[in-house]
N, C-alpha and C. Protein backbone atom coordinates (compact mmCIF):
# COMPACT_ATOMS: atom_id res chain seq x y z
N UNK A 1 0.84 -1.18 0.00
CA UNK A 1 0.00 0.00 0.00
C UNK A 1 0.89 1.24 0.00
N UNK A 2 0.54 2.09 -0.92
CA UNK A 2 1.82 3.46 -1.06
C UNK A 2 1.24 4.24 0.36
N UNK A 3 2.32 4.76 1.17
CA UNK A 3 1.88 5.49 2.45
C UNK A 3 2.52 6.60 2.00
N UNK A 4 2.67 7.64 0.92
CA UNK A 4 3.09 8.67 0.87
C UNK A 4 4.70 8.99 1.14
N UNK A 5 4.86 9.80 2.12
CA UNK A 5 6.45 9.78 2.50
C UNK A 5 6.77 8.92 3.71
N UNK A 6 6.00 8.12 3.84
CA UNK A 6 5.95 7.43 4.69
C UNK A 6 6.37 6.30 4.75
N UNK A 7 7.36 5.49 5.36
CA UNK A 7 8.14 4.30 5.35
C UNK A 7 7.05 2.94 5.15
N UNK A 8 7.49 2.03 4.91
CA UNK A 8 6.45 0.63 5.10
C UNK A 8 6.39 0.06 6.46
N UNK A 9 5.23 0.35 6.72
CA UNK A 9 4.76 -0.16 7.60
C UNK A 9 5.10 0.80 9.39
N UNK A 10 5.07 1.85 8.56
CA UNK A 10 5.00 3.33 9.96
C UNK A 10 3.73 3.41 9.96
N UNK A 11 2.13 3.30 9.62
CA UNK A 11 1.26 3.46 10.11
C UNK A 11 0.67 2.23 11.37
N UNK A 12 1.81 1.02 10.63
CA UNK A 12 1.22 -0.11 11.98
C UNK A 12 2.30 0.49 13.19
N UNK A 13 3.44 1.31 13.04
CA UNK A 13 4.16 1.26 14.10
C UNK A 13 3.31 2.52 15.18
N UNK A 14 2.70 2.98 14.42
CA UNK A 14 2.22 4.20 14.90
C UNK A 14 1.18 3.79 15.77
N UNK A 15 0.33 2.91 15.41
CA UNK A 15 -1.18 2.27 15.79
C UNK A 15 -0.62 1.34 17.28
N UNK A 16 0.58 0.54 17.22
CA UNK A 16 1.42 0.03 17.94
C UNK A 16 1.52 0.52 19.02
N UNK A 17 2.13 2.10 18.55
CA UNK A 17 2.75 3.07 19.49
C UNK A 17 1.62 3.70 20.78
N UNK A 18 0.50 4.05 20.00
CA UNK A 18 -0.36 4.38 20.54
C UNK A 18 -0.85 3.26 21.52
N UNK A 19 -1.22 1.83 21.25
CA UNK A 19 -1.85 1.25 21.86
C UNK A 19 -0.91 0.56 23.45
N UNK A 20 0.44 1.12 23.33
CA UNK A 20 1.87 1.08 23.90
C UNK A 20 1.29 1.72 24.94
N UNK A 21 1.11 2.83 24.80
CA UNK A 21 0.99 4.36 25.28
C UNK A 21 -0.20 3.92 26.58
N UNK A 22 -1.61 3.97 25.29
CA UNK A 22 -2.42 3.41 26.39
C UNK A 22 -2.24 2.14 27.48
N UNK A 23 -1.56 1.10 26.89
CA UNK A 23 -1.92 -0.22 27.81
C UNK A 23 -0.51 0.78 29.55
N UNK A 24 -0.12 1.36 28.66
CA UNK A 24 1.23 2.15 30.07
C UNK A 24 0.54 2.82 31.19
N UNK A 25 -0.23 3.76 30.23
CA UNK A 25 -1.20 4.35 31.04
C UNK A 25 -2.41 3.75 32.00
N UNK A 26 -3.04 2.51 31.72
CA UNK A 26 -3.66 2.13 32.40
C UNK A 26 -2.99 1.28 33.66
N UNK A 27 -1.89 1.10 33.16
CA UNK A 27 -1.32 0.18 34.22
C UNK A 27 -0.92 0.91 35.37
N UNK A 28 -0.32 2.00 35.24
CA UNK A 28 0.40 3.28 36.12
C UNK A 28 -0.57 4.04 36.72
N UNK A 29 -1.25 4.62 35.94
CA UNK A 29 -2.50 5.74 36.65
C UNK A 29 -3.77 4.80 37.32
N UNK A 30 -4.06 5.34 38.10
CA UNK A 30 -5.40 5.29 38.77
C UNK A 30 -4.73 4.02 40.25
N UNK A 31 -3.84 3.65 40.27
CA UNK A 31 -3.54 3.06 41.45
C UNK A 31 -2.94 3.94 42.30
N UNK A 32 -3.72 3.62 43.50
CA UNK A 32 -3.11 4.04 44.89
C UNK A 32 -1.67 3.61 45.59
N UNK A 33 -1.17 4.14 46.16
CA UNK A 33 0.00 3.72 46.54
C UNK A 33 0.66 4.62 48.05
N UNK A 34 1.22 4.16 48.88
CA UNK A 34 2.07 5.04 49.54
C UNK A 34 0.81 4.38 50.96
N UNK A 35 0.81 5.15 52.24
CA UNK A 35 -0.17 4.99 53.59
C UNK A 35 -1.36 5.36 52.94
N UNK A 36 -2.33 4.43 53.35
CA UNK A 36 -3.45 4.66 53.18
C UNK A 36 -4.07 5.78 54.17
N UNK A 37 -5.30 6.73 53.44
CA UNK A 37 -5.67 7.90 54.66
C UNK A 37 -6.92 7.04 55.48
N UNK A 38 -6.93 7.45 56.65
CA UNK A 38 -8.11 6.84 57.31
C UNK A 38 -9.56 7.91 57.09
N UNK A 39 -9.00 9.14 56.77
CA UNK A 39 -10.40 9.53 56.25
C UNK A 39 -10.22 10.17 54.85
N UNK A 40 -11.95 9.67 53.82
CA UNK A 40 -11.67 10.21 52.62
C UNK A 40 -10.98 11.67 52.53
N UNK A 41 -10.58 11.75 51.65
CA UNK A 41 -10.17 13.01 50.98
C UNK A 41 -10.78 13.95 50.98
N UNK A 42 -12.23 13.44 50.34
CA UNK A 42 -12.89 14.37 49.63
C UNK A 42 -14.40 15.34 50.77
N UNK A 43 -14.74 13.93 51.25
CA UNK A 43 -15.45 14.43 52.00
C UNK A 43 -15.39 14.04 53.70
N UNK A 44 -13.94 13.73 54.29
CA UNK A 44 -13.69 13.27 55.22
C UNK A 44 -14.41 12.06 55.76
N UNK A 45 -15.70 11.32 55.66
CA UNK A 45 -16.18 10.11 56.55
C UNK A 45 -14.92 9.15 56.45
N UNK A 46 -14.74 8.35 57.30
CA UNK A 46 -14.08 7.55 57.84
C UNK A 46 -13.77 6.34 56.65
N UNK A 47 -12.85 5.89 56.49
CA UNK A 47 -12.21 4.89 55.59
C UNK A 47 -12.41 3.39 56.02
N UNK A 48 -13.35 2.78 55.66
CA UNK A 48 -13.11 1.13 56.64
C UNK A 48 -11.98 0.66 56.14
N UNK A 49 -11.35 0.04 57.68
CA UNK A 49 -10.57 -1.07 57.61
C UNK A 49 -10.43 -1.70 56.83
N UNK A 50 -11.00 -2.71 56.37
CA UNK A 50 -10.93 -3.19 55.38
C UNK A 50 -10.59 -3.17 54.33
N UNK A 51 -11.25 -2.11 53.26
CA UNK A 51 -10.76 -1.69 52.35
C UNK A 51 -9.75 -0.66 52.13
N UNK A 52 -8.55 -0.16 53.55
CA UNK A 52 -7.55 0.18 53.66
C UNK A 52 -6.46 -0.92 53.50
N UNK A 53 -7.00 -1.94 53.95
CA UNK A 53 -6.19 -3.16 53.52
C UNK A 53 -6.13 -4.17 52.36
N UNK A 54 -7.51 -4.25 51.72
CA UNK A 54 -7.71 -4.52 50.26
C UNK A 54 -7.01 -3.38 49.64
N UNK A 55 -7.04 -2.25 49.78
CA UNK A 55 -6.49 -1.00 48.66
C UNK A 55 -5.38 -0.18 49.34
N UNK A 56 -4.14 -0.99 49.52
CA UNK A 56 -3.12 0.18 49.96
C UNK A 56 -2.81 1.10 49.10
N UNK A 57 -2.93 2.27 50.29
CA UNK A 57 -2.81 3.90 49.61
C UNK A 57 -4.15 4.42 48.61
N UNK A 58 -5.51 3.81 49.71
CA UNK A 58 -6.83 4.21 49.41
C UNK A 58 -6.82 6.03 50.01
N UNK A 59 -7.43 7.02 48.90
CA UNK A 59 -7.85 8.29 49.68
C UNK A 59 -9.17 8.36 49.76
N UNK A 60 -10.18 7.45 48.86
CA UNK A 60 -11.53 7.84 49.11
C UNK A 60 -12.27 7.02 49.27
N UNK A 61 -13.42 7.28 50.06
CA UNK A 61 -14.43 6.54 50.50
C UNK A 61 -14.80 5.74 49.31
N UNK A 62 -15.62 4.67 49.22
CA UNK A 62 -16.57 4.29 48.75
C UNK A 62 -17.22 4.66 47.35
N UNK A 63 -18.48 5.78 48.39
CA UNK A 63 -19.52 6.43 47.64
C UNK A 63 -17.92 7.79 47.04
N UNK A 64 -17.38 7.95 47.16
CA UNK A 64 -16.67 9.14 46.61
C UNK A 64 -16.00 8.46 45.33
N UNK A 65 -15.10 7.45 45.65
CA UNK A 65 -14.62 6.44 44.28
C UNK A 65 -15.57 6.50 43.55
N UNK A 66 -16.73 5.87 43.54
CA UNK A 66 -17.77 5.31 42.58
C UNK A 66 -18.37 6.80 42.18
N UNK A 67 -18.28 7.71 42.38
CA UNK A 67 -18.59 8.78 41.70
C UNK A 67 -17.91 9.60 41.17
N UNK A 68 -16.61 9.39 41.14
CA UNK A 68 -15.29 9.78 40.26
C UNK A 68 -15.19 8.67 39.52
N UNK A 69 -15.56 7.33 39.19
CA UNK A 69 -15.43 6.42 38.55
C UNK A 69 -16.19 6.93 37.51
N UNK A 70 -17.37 7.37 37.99
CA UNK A 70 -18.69 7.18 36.84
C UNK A 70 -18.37 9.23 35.88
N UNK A 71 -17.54 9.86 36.05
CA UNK A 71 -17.41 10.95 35.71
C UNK A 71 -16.17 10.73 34.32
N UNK A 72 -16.76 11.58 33.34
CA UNK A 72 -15.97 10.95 32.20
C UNK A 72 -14.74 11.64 32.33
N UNK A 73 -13.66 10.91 31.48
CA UNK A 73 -12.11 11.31 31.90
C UNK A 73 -11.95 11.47 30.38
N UNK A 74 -11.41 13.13 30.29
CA UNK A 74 -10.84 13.45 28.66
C UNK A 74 -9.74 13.10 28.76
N UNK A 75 -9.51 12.42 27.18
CA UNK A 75 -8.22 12.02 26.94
C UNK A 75 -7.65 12.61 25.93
N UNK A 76 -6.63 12.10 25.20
CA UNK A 76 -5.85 12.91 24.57
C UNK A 76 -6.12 11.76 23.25
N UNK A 77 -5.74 12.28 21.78
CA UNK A 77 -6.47 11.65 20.61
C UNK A 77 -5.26 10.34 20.29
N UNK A 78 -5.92 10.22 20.02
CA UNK A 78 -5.62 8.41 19.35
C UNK A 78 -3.81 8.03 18.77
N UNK A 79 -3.70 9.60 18.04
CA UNK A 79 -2.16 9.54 17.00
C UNK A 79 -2.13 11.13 17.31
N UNK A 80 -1.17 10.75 19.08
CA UNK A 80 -0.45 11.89 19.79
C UNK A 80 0.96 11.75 18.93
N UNK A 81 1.84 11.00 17.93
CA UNK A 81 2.88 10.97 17.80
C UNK A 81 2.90 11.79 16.45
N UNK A 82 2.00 12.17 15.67
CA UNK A 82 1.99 12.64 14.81
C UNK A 82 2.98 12.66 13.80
N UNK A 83 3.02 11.91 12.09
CA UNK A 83 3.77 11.46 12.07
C UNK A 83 4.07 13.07 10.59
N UNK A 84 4.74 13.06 10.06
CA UNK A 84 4.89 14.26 8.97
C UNK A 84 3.70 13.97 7.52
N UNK A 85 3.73 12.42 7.27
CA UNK A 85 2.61 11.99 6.83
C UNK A 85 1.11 12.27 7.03
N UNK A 86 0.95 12.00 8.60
CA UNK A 86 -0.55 12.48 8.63
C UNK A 86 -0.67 14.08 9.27
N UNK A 87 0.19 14.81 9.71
CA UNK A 87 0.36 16.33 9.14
C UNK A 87 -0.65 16.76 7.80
N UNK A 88 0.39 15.99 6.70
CA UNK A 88 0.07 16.63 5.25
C UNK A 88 -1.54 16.42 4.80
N UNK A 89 -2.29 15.63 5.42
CA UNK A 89 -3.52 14.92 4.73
C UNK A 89 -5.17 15.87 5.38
């Protein structure tokens, strides 16, 4: 397939790259880490036991997680590497 000025097979490295990017990102972000707080963050009630110990380096309650869960998260587009190829098009 002619890719323009574009090498063979830089649109799979690109698609690659990206999906690199994401699987990094999910693995790294959104985990807790470090002492867990005994009270949420957000709205101070108390942290159970429990799930200070299921989730080391928990900051929020419960009902506070599950409503930052359900709030949509903007991301950034698909082909951040931008290649000089898809520039021109």
């Amino acid at each position: 397939m002619a890719g323009g000025w574009a090498r063979d097979g830089a649109v799979n490295e690109q698609i690659e790259a990206s999906i690199e990017d994401e699987l990094l990102r999910l693995r790294t972000t959104g985990r807790p880490r470090g002492e867990s707080l005994t009270h949420c963050a957000e709205c101070e009630e108390p942290i159970p036991e429990a799930r200070r110990q299921a989730i080391p380096g928990v900051r929020l309650c419960i009902e506070c997680q599950t409503e930052r869960d359900r709030a949509p998260v903007a991301r950034g587009g698909i082909n951040r590497r931008g290649s000089k190829d898809s520039q021109l098009k």
